[in-house]
N, C-alpha and C. Protein backbone atom coordinates (compact mmCIF):
# COMPACT_ATOMS: atom_id res chain seq x y z
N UNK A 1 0.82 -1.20 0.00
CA UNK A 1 0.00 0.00 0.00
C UNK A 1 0.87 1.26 0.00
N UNK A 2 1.92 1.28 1.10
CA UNK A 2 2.87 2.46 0.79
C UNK A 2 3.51 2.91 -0.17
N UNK A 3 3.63 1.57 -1.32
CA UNK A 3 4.53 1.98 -2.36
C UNK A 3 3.97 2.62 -3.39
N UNK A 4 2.24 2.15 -3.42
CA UNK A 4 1.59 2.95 -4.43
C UNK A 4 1.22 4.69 -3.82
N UNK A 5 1.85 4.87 -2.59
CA UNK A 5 1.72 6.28 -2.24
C UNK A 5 2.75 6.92 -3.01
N UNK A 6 3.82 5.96 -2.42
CA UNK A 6 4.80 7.13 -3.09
C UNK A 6 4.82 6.48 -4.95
N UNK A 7 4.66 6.08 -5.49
CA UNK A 7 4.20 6.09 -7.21
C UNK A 7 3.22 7.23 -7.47
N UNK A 8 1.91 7.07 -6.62
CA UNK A 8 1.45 8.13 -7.23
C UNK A 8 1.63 9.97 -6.63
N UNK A 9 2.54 10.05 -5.56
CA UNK A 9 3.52 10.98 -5.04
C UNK A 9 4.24 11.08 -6.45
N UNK A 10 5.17 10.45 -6.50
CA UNK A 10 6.30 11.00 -7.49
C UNK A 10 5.57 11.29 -8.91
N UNK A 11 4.48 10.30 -9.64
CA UNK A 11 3.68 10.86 -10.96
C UNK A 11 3.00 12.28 -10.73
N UNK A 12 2.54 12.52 -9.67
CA UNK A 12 2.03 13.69 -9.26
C UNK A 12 3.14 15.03 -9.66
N UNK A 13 4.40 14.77 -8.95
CA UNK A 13 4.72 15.38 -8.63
C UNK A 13 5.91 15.89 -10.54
N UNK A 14 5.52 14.72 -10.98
CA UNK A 14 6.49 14.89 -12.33
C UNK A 14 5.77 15.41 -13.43
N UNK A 15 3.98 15.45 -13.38
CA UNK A 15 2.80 16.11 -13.89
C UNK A 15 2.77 17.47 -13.60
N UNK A 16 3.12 18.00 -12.28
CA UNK A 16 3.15 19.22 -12.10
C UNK A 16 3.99 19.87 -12.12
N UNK A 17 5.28 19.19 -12.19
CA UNK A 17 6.42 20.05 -12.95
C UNK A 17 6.57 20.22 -14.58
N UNK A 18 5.68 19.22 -14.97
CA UNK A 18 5.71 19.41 -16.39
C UNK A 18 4.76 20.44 -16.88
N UNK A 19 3.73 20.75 -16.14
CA UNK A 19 3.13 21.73 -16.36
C UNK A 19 3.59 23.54 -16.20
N UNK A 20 4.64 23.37 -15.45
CA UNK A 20 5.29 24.73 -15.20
C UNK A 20 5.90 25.39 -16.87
N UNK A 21 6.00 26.63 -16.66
CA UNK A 21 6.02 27.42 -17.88
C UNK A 21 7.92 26.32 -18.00
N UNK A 22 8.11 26.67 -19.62
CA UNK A 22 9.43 26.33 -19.94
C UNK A 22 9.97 26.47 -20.70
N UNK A 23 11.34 27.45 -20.70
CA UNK A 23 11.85 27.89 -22.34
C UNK A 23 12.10 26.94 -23.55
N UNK A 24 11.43 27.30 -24.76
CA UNK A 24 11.15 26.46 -25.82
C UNK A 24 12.50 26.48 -26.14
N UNK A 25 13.10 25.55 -26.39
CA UNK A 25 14.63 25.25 -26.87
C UNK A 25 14.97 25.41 -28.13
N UNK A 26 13.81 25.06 -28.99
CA UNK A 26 13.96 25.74 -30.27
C UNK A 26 13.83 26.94 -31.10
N UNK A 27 13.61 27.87 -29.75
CA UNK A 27 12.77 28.95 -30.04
C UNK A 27 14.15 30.14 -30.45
N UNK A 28 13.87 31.15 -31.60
CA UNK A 28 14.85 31.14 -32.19
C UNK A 28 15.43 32.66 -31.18
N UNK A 29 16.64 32.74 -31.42
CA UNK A 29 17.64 33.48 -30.29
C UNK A 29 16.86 35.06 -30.33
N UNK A 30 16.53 35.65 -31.65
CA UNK A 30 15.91 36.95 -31.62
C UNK A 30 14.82 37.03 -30.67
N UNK A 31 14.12 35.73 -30.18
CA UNK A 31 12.75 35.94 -29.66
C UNK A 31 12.78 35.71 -28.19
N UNK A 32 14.28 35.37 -27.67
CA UNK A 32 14.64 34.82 -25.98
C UNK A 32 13.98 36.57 -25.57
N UNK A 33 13.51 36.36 -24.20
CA UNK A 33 12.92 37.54 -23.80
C UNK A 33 13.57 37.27 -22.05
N UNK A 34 13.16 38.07 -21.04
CA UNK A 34 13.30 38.16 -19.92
C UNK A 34 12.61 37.02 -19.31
N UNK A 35 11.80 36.31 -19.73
CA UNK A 35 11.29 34.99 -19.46
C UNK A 35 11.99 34.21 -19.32
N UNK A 36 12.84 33.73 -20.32
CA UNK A 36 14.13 32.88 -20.81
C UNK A 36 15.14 33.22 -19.69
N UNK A 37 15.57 34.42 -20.04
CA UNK A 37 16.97 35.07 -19.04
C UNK A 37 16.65 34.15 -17.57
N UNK A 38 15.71 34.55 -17.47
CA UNK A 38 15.36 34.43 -15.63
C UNK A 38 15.08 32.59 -15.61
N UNK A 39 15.14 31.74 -16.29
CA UNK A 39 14.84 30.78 -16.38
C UNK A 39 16.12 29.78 -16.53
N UNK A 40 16.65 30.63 -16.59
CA UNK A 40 18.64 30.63 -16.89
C UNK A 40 19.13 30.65 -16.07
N UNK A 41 19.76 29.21 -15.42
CA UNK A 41 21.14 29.24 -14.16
C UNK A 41 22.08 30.39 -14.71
N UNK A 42 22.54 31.03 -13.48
CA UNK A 42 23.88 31.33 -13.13
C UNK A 42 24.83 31.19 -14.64
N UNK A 43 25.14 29.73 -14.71
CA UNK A 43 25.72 29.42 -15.78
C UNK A 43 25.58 29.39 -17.19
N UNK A 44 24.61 29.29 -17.40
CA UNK A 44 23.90 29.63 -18.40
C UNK A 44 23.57 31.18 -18.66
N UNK A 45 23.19 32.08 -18.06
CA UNK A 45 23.70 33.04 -18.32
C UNK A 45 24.89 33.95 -18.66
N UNK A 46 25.80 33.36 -18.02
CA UNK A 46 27.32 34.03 -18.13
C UNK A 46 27.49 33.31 -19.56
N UNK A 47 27.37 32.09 -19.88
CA UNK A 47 27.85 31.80 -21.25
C UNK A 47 27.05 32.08 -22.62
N UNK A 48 25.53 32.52 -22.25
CA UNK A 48 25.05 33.44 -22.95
C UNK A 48 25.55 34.72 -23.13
N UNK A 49 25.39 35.69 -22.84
CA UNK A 49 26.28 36.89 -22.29
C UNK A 49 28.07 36.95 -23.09
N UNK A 50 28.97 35.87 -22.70
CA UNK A 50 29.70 35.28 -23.45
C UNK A 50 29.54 35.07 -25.07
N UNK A 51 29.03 34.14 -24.92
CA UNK A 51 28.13 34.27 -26.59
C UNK A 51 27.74 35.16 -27.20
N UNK A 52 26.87 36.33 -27.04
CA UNK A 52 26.38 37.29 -27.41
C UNK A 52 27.90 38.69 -27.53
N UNK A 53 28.55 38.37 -26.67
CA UNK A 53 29.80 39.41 -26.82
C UNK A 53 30.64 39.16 -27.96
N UNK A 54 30.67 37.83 -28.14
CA UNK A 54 32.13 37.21 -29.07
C UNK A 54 31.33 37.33 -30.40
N UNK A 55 29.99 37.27 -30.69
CA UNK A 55 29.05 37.21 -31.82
C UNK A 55 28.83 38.90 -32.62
N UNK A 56 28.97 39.65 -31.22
CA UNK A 56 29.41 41.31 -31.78
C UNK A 56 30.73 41.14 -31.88
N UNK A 57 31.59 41.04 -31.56
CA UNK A 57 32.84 41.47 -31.71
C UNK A 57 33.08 40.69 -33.15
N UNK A 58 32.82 39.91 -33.24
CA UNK A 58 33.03 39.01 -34.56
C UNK A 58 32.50 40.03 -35.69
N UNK A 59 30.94 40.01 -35.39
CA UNK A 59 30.02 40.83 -36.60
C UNK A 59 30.85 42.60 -36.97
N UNK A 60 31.44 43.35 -35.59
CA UNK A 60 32.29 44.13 -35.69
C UNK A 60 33.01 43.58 -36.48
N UNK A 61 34.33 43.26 -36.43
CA UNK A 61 35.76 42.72 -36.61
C UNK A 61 35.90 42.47 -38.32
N UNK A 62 34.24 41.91 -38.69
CA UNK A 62 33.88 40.83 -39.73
C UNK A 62 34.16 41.94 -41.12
N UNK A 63 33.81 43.13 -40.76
CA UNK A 63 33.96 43.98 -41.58
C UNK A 63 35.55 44.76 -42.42
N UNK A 64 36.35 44.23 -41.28
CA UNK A 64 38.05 44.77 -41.51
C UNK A 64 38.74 43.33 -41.74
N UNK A 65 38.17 42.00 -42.26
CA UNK A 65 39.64 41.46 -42.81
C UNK A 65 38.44 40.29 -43.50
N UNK A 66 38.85 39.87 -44.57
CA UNK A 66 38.45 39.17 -45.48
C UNK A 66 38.76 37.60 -45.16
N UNK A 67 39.65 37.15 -44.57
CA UNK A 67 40.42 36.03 -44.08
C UNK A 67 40.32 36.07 -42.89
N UNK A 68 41.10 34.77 -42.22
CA UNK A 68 40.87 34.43 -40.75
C UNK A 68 42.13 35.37 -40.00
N UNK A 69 43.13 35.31 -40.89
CA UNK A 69 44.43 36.59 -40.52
C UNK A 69 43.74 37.65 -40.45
N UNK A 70 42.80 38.54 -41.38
CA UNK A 70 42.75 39.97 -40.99
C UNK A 70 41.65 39.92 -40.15
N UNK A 71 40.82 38.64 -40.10
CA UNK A 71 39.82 38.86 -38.85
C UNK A 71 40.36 39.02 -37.38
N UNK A 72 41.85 38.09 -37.55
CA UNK A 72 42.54 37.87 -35.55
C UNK A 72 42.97 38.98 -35.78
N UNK A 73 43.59 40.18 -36.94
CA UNK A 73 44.24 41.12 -36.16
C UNK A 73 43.36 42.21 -36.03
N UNK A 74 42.18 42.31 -37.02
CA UNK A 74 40.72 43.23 -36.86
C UNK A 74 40.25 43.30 -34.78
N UNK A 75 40.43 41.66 -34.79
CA UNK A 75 39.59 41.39 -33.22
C UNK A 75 41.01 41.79 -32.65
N UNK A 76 42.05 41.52 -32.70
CA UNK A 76 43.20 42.05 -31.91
C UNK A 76 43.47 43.53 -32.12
N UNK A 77 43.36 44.36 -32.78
CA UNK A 77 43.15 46.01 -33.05
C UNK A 77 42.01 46.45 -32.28
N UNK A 78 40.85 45.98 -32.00
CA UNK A 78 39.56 46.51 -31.18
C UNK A 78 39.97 46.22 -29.74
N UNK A 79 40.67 45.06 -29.63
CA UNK A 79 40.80 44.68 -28.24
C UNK A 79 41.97 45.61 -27.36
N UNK A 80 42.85 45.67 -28.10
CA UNK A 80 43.99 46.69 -27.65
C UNK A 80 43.57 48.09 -27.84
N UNK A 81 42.60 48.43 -28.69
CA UNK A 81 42.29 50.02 -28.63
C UNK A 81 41.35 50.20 -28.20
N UNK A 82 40.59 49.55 -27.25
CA UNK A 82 39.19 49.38 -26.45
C UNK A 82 37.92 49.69 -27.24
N UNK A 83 37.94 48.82 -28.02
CA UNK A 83 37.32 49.86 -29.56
C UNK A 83 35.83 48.89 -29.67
N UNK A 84 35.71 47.47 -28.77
CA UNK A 84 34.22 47.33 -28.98
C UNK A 84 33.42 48.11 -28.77
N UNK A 85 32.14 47.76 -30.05
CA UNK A 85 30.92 48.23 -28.77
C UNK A 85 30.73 48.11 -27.75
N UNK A 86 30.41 46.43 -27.24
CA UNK A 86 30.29 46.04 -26.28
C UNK A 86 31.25 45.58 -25.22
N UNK A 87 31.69 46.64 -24.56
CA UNK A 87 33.51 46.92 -24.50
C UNK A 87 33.39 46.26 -22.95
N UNK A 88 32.54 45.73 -22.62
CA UNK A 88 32.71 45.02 -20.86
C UNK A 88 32.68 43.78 -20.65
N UNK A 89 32.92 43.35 -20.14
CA UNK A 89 33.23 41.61 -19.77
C UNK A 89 31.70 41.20 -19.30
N UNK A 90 31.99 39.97 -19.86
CA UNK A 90 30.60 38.79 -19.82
C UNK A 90 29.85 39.62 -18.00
N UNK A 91 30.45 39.20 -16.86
CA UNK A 91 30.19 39.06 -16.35
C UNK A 91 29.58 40.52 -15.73
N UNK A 92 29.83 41.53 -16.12
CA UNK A 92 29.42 43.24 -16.04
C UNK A 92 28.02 42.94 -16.92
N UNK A 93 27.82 42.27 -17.53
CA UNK A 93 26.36 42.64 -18.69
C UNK A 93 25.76 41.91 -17.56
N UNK A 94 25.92 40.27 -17.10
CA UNK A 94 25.31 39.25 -16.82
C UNK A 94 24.29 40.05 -15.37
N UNK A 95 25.14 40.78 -14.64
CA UNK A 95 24.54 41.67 -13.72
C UNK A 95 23.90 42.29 -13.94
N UNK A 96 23.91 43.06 -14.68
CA UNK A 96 22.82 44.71 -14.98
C UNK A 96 22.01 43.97 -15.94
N UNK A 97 22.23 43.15 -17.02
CA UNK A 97 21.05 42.22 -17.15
C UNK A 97 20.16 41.65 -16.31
N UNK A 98 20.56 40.75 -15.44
CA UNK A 98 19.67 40.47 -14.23
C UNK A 98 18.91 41.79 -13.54
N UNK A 99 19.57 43.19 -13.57
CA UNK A 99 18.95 43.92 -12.68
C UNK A 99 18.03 45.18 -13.50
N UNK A 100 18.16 44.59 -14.71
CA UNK A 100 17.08 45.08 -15.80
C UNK A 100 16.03 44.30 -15.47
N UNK A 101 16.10 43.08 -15.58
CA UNK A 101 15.00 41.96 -16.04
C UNK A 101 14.28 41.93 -14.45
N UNK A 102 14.73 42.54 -12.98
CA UNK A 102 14.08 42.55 -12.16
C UNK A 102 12.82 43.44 -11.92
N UNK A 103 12.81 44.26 -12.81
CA UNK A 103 11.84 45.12 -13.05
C UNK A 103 10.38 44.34 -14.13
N UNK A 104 9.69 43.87 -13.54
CA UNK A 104 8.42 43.35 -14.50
C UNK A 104 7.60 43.44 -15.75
N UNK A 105 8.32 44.78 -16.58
CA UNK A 105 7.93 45.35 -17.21
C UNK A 105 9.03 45.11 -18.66
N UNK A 106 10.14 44.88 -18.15
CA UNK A 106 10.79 45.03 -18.71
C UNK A 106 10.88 42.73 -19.71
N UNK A 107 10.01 42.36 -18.62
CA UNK A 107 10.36 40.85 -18.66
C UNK A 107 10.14 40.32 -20.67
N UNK A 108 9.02 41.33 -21.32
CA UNK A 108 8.68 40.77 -22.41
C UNK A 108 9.57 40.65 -23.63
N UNK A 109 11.08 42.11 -22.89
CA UNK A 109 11.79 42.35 -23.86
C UNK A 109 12.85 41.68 -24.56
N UNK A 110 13.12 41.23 -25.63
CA UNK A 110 14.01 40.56 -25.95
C UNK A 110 15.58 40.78 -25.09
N UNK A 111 16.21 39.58 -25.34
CA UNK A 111 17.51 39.62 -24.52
C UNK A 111 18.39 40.70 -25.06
N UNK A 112 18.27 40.38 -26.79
CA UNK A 112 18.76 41.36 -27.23
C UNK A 112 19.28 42.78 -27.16
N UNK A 113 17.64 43.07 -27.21
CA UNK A 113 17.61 44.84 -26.60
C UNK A 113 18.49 45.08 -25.23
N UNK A 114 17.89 44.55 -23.98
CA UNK A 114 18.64 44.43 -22.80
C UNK A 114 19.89 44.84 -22.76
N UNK A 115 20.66 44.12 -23.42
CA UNK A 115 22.22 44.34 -23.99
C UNK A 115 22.26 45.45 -24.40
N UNK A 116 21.65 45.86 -25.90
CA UNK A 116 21.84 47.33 -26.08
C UNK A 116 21.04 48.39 -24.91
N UNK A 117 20.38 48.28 -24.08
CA UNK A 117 19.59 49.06 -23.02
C UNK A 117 20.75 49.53 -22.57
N UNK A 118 21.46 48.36 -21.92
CA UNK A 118 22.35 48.26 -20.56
C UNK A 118 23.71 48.50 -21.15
N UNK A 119 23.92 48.36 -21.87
CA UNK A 119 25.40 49.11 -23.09
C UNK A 119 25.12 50.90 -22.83
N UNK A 120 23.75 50.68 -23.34
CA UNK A 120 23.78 52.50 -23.51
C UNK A 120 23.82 53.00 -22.34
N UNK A 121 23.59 52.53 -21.20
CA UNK A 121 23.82 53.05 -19.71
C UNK A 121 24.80 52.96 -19.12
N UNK A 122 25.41 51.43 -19.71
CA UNK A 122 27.02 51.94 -19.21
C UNK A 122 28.02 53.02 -19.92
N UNK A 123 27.83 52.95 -20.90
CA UNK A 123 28.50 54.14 -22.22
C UNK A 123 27.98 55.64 -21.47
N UNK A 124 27.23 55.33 -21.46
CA UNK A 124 26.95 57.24 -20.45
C UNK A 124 27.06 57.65 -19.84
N UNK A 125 27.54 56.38 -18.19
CA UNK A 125 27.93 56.57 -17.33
C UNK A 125 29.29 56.60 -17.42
N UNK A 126 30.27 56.29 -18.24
CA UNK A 126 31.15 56.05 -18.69
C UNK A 126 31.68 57.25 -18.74
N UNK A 127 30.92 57.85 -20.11
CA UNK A 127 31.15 59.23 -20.81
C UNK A 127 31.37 60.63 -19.26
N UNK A 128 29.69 60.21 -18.39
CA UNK A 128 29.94 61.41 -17.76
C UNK A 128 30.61 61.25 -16.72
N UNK A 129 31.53 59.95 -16.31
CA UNK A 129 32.79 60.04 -15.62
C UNK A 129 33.72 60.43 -16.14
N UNK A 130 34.07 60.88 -17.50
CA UNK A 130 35.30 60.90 -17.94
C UNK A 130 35.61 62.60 -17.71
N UNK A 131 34.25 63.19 -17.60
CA UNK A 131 33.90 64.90 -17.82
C UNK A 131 34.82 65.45 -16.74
């Protein structure tokens, strides 16, 4: 008798986790929103974040060398002249991302934007420290 408690304990309990909301895995990268983000370990964020940096710097870079030589010294010229856009380390976005996406309003917005949101706020704060 006890064992069919815990059988129908654990089916219970694997029905109602399957019912919880859950990021579609196939769902394509333009459409990840603050839903996604927040649904995202720790780790998974930082290597998103990661991803999304090396994917600008590339799409930058992509424009100054035709080959894989003028692409490493394109990405090695931005890196030594602080010349990305997205000129801060994984782990500076991964924060102020999280502390964008804590605001409720903000949850529908693509990850995308976020990045450029939180770029343009660090760039300004940036700027009016330099004054």
């Amino acid at each position: 008798m006890i064992r069919w408690w815990w059988a129908a304990l654990g089916a219970a309990g694997f029905l109602a986790g399957r019912a919880l909301p859950q990021p579609d895995p196939d769902q394509h990268w333009l459409g990840r929103t603050g839903v996604d983000w927040k649904a995202m370990g720790p780790d998974a964020r930082t290597a998103y974040a990661e991803g999304f940096l090396a994917g600008s710097a590339l799409a930058q870079a992509a424009g100054h060398g035709s080959d894989s030589a003028g692409l490493s010294e394109a990405l090695a010229r931005l890196r030594r002249g602080g010349g990305f856009r997205f000129p801060y380390g994984a782990n500076v976005y991964t924060s102020r991302i999280n502390d964008y996406y804590w605001w409720e309003n903000h949850l529908p917005l693509p990850t995308w934007y976020a990045f450029w949101e939180v770029n343009a706020t660090l760039m300004r704060s940036s700027a009016d420290s330099a004054r």
